[in-house]
N, C-alpha and C. Protein backbone atom coordinates (compact mmCIF):
# COMPACT_ATOMS: atom_id res chain seq x y z
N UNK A 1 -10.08 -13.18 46.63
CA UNK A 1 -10.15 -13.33 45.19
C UNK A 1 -9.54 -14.66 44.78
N UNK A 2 -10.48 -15.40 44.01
CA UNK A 2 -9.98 -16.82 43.54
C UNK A 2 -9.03 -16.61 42.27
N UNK A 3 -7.74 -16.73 42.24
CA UNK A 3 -7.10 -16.96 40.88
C UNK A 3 -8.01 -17.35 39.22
N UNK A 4 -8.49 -18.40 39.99
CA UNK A 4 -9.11 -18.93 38.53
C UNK A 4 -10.21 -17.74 38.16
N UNK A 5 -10.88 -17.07 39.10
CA UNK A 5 -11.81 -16.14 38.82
C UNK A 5 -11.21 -14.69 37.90
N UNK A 6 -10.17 -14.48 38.40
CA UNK A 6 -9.33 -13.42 38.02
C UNK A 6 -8.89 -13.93 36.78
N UNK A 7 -8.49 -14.75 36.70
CA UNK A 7 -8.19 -15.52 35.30
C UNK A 7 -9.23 -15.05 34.15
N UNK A 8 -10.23 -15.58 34.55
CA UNK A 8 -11.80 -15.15 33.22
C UNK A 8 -12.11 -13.95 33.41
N UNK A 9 -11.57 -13.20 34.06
CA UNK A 9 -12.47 -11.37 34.24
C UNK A 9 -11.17 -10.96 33.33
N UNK A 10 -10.49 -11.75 33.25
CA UNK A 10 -9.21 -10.86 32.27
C UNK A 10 -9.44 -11.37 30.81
N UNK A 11 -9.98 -12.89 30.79
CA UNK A 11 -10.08 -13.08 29.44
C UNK A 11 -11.08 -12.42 28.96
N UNK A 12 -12.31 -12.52 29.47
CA UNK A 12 -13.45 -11.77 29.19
C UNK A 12 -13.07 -9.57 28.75
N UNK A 13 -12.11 -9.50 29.84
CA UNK A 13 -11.96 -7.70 29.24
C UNK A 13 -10.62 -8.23 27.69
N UNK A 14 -10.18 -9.42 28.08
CA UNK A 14 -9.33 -9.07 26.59
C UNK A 14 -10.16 -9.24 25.52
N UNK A 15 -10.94 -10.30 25.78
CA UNK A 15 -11.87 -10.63 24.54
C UNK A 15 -12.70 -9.12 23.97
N UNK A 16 -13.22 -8.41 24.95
CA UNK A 16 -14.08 -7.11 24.63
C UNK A 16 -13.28 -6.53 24.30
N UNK A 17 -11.98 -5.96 24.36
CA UNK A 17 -11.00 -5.16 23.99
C UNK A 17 -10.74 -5.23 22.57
N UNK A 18 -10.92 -6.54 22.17
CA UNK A 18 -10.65 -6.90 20.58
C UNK A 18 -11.60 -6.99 19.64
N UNK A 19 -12.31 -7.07 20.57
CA UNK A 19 -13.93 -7.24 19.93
C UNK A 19 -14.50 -6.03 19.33
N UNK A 20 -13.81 -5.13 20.62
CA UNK A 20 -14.11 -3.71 19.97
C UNK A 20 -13.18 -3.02 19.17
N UNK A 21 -11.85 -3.35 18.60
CA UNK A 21 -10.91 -3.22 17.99
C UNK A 21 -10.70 -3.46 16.34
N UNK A 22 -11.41 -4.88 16.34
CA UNK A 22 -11.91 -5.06 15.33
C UNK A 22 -13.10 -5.50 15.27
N UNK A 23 -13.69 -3.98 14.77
CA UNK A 23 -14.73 -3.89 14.90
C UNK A 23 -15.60 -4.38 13.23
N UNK A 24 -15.41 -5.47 13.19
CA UNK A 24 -16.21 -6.09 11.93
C UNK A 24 -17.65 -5.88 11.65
N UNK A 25 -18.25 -5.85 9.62
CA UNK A 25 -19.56 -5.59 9.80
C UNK A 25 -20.14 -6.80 9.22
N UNK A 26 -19.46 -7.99 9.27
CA UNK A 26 -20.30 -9.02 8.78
C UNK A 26 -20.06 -9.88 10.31
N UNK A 27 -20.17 -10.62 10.43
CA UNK A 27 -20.86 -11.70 11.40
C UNK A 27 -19.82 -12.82 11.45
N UNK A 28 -19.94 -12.97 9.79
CA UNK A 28 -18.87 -14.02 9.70
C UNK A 28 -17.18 -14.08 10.10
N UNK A 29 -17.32 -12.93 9.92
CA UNK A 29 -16.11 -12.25 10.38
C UNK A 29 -15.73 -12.07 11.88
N UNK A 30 -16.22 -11.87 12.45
CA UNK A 30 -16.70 -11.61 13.98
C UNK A 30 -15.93 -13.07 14.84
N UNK A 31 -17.38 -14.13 13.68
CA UNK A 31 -17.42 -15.22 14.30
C UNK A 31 -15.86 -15.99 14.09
N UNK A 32 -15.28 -15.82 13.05
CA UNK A 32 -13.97 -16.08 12.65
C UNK A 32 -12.74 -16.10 13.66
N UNK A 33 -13.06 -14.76 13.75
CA UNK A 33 -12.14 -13.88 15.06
C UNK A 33 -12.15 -14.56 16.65
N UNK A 34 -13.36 -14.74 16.65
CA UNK A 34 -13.89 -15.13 18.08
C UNK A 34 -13.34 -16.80 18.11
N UNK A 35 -13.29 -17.78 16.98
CA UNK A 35 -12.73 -19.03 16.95
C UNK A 35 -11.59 -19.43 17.15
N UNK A 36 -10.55 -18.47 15.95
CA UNK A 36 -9.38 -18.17 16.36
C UNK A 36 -8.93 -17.60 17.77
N UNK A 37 -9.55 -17.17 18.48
CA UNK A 37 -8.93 -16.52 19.23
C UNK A 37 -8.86 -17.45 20.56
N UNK A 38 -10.30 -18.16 20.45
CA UNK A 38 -10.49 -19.50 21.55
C UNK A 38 -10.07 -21.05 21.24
N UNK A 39 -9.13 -20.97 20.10
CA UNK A 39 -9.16 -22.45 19.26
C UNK A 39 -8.32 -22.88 20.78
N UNK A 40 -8.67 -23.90 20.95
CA UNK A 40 -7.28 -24.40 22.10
C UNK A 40 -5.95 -25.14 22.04
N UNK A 41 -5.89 -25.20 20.46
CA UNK A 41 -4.39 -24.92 20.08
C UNK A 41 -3.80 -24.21 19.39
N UNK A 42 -3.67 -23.40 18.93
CA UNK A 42 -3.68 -21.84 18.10
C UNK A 42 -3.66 -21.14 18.86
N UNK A 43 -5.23 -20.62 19.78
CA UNK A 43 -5.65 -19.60 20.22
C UNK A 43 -4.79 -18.97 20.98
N UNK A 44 -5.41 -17.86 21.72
CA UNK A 44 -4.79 -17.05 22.21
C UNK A 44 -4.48 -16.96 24.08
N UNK A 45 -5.74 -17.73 24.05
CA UNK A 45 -5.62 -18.31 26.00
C UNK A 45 -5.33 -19.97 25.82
N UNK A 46 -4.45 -20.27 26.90
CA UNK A 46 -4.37 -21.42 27.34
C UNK A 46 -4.44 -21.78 28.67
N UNK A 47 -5.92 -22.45 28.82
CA UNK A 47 -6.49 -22.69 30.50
C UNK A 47 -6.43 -21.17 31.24
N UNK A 48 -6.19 -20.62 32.24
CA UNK A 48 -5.85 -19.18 32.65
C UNK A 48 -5.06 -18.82 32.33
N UNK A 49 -4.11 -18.76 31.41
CA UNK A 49 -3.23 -18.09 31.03
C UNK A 49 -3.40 -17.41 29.33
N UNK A 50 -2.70 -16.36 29.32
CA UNK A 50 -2.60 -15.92 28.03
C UNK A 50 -1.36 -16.09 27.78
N UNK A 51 -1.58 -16.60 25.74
CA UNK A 51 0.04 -17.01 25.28
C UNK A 51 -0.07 -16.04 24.20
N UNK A 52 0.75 -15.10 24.48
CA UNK A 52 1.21 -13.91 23.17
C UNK A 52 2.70 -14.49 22.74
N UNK A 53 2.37 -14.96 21.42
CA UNK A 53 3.44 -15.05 20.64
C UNK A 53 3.92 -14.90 19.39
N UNK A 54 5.25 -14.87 18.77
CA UNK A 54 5.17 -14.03 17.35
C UNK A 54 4.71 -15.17 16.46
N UNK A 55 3.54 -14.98 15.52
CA UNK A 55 2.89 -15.56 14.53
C UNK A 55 3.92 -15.51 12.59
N UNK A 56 5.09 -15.05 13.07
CA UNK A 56 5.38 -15.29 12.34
C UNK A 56 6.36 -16.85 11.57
N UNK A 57 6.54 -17.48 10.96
CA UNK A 57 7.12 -18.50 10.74
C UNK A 57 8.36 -18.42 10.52
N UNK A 58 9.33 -19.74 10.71
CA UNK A 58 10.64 -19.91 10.94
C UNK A 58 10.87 -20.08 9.57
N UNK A 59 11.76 -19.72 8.82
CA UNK A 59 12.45 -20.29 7.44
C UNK A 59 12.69 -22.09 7.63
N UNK A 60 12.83 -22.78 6.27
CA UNK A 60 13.91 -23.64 6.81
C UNK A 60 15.49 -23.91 7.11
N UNK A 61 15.99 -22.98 6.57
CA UNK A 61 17.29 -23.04 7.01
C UNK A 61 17.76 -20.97 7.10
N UNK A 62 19.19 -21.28 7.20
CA UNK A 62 19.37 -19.36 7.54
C UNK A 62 19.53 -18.59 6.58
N UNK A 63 19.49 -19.79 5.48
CA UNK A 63 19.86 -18.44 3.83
C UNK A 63 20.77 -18.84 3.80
N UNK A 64 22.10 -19.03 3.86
CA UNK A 64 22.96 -18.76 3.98
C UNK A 64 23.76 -18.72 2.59
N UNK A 65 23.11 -19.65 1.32
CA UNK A 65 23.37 -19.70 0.27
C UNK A 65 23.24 -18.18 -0.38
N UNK A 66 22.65 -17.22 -0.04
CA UNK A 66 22.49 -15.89 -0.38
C UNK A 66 23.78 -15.26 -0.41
N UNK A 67 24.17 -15.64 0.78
CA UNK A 67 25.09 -13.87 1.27
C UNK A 67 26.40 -15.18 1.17
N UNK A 68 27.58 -14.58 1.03
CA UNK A 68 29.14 -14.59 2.02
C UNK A 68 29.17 -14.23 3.14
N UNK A 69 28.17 -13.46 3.47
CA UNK A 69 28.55 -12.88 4.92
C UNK A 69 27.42 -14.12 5.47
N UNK A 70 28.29 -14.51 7.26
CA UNK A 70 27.38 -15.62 7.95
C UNK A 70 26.04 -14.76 8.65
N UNK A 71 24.95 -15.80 8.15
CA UNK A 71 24.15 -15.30 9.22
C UNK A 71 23.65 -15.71 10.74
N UNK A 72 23.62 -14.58 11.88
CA UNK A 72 24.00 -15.28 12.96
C UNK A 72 22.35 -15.63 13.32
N UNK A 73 21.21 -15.96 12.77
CA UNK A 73 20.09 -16.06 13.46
C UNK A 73 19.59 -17.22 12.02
N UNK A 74 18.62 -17.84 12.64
CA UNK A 74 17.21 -18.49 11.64
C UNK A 74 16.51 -17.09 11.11
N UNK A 75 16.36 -17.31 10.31
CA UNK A 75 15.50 -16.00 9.88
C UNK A 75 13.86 -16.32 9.62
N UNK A 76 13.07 -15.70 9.84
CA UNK A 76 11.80 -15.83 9.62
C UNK A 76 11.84 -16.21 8.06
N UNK A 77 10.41 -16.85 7.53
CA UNK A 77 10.35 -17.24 6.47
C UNK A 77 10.21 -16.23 5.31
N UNK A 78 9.23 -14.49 5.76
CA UNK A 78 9.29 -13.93 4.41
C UNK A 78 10.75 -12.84 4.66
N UNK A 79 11.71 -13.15 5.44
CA UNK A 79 12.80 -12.91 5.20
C UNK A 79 13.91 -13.68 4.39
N UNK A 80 13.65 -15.03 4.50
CA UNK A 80 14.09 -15.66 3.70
C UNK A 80 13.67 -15.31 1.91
N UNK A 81 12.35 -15.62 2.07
CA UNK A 81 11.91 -15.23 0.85
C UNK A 81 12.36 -13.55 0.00
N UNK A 82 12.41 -12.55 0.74
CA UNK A 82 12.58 -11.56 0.58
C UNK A 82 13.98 -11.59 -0.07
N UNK A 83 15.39 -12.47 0.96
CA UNK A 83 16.60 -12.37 0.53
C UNK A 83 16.76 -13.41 -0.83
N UNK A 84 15.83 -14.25 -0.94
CA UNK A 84 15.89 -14.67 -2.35
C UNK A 84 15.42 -14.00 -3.35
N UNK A 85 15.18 -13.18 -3.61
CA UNK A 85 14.74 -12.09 -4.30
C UNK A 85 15.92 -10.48 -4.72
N UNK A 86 16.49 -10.35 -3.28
CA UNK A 86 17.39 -8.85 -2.86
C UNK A 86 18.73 -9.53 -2.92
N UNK A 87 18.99 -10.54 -2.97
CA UNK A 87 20.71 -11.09 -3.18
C UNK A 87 20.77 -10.43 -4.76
N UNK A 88 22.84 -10.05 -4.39
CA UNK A 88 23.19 -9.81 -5.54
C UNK A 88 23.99 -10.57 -5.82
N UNK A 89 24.29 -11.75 -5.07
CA UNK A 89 24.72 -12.87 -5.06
C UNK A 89 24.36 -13.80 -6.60
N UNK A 90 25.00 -13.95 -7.91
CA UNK A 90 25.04 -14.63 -8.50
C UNK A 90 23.61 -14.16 -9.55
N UNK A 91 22.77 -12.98 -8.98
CA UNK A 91 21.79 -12.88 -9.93
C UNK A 91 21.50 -11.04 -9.60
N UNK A 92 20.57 -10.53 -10.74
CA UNK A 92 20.81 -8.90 -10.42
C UNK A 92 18.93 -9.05 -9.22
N UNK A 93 19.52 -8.23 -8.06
CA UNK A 93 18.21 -8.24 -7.21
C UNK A 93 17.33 -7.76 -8.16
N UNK A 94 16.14 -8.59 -7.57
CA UNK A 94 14.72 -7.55 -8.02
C UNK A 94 14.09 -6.78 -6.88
N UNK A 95 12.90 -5.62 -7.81
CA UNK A 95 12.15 -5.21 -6.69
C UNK A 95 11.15 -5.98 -5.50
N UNK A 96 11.34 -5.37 -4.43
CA UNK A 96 10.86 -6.45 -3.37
C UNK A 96 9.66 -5.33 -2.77
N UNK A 97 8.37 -6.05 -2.07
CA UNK A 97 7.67 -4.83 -1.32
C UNK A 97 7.24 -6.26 -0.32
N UNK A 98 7.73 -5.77 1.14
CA UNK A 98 8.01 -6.57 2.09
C UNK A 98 6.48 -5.57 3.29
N UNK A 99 5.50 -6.74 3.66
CA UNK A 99 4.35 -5.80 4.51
C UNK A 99 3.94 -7.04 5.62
N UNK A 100 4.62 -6.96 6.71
CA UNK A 100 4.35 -7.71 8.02
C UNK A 100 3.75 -6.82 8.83
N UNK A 101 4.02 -7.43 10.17
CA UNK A 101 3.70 -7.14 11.15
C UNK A 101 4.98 -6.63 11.81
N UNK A 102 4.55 -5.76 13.11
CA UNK A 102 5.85 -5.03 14.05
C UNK A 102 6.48 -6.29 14.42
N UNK A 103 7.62 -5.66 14.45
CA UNK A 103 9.00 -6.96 15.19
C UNK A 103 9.13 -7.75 14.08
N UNK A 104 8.43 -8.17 13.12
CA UNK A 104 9.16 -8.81 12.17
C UNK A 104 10.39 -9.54 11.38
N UNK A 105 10.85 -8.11 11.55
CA UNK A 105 12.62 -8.09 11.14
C UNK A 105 12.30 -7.57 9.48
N UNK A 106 11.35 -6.87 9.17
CA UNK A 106 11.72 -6.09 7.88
C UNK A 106 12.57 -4.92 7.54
N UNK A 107 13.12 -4.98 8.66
CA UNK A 107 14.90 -4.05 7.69
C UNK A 107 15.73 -5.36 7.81
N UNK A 108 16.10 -6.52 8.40
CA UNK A 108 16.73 -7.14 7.79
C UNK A 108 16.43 -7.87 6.71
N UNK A 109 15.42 -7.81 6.03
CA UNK A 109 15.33 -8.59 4.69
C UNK A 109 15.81 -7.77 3.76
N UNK A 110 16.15 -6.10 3.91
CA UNK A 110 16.72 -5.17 3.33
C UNK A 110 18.06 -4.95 3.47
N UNK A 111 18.73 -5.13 5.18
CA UNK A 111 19.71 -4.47 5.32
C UNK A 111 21.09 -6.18 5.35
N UNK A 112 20.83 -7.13 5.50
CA UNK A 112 21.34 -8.08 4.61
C UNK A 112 21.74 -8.40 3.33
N UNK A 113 21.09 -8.39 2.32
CA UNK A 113 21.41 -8.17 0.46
C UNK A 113 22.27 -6.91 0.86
N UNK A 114 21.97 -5.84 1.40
CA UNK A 114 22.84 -4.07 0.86
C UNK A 114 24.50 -4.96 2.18
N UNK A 115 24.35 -5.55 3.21
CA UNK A 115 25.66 -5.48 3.35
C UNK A 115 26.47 -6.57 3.29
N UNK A 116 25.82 -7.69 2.71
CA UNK A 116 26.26 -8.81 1.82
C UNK A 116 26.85 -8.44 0.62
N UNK A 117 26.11 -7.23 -0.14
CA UNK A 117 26.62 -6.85 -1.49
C UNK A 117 28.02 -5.74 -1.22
N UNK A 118 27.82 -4.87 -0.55
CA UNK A 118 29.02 -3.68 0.21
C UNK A 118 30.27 -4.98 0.18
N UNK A 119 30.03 -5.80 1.11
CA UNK A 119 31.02 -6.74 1.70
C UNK A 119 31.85 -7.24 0.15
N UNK A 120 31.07 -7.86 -0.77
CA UNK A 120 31.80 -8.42 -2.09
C UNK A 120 32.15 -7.09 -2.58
N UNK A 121 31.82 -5.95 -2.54
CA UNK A 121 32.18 -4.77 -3.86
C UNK A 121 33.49 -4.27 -2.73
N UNK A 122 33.64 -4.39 -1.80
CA UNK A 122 35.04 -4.32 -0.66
C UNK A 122 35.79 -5.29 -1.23
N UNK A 123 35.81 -6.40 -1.21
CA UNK A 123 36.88 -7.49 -1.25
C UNK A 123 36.84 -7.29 -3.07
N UNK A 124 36.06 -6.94 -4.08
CA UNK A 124 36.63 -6.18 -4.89
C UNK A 124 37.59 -5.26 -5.21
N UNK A 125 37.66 -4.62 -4.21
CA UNK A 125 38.17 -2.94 -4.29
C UNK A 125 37.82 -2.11 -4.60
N UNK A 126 36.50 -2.05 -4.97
CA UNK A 126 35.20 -1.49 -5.46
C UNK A 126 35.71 -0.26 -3.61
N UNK A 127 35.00 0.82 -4.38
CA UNK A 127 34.91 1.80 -3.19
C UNK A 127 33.23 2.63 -4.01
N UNK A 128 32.74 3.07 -2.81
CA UNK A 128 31.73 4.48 -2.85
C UNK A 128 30.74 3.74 -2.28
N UNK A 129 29.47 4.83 -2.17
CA UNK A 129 28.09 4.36 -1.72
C UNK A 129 27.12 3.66 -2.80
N UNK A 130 26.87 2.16 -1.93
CA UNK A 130 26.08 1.69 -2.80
C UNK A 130 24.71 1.59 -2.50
N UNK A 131 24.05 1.96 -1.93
CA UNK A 131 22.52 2.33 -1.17
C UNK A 131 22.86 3.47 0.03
N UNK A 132 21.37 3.79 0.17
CA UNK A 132 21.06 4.76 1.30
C UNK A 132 19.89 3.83 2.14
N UNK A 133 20.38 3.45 3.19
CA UNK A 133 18.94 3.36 4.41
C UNK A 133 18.13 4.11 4.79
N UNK A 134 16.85 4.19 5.05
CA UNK A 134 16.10 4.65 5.72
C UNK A 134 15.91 3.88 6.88
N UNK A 135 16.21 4.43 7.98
CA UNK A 135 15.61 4.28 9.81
C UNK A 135 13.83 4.44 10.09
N UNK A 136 13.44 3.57 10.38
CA UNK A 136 12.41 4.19 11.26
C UNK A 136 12.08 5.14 12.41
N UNK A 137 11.90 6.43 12.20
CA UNK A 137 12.34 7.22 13.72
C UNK A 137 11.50 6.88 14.78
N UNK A 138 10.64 6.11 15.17
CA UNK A 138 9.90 5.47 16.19
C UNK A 138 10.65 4.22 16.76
N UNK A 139 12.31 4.68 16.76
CA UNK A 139 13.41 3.26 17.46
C UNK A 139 12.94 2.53 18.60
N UNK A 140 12.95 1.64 19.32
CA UNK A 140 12.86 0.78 20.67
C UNK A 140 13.80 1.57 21.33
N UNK A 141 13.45 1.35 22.41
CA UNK A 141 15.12 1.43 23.32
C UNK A 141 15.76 0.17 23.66
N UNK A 142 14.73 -0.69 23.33
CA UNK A 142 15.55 -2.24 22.96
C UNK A 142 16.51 -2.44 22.33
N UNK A 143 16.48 -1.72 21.38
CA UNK A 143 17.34 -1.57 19.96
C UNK A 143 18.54 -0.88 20.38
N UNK A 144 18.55 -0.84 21.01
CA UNK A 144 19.92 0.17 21.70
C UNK A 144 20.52 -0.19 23.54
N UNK A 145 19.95 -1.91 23.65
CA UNK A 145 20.30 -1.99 24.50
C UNK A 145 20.86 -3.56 24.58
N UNK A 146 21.64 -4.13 25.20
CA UNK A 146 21.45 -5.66 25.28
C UNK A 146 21.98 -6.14 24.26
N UNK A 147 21.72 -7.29 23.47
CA UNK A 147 22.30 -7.99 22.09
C UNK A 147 22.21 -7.26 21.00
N UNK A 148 20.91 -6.20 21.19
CA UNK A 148 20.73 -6.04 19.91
C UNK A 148 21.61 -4.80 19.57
N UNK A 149 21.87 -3.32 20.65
CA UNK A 149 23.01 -2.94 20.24
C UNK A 149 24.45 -3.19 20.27
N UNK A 150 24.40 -4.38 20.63
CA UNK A 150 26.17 -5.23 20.19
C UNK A 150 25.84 -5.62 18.65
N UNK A 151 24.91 -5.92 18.14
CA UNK A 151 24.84 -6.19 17.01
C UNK A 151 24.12 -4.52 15.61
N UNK A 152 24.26 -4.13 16.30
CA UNK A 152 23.78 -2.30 15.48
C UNK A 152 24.83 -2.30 15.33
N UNK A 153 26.05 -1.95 16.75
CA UNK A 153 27.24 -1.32 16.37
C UNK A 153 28.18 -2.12 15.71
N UNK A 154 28.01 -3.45 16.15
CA UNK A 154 28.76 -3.85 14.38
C UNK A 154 28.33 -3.73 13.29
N UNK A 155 26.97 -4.19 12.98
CA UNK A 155 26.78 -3.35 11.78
C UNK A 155 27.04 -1.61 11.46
N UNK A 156 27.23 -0.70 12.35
CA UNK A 156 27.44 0.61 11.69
C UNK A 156 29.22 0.34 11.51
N UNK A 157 29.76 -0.38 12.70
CA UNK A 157 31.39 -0.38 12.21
C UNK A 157 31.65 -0.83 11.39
N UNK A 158 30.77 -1.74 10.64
CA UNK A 158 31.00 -2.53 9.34
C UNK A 158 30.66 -2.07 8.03
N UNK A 159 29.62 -1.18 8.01
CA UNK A 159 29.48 -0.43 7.21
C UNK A 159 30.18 0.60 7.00
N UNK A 160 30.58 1.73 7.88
CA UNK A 160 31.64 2.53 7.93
C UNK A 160 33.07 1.60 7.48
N UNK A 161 33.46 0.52 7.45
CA UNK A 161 34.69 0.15 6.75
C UNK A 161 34.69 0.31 5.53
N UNK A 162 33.32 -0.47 5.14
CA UNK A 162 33.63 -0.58 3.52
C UNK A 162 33.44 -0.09 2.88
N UNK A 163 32.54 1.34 2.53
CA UNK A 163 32.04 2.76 2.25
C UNK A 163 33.33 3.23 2.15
């Protein structure tokens, strides 16, 4: 078996896989799909290889003008946008309706403003509950392993302080 051959029998079943996935009824649409997917800088193969990567965009900076509390990452851009909106930082939040894609990071465009705001109503002396979270019950086990639960369990120890 030639590599390079194995190479196109895979692009060819990914291509049908999507093809049949989204399954479009105009043409134009189809043809759209099929461009994007082969552009050769965009797209989705490069030479034999496939490049899966997150399509979402970088902010330009981390927010940081939002919160008091530091943030330890770049944040994607409609997280940024989102926390300009959910800060209670200097203005009253508005309603936000936040609709990406998986992995995103749409509980942190939520769970940032609620413990940016906890954090100032603490160094207030402010006490009680000021929101309720909702979890997604379909968790990773990512999420509970590696960086990201060093960074859960400070956030639950941090929340449990100031509550």
């Amino acid at each position: 078996m030639l590599p390079a051959t194995i190479a196109q029998d895979i692009r060819q079943q990914v291509l049908h896989y999507l093809e049949a996935t989204f399954n479009f009824r105009r043409h134009e649409e189809e043809d759209a799909l099929r461009r994007f997917i082969n552009d050769p800088e965009n797209g989705l193969f490069k030479g034999p290889w496939l490049q899966v990567r997150r399509p979402f965009r970088a902010a330009a900076d981390k927010g940081e003008q939002y919160f008091d509390l530091p943030i330890p990452f770049l944040p994607f851009r409609h997280q940024w946008l989102a926390w300009q909106r959910l800060t209670s930082k200097d203005q009253a939040p508005r309603s936000t309706l936040v609709t990406t894609g998986t992995g995103s990071g749409k509980t942190e465009c939520f769970l940032f403003p609620i413990l940016d705001h906890c954090h100032r109503e603490h160094l207030a002396g402010k006490k009680g509950a000021v929101s309720s979270l909702k979890c997604n019950t379909r968790l990773k086990v990512h999420d509970f392993t590696g960086k990201d639960f060093c960074w859960s369990f400070k956030v639950e120890a941090f929340a449990r302080t100031v509550v």
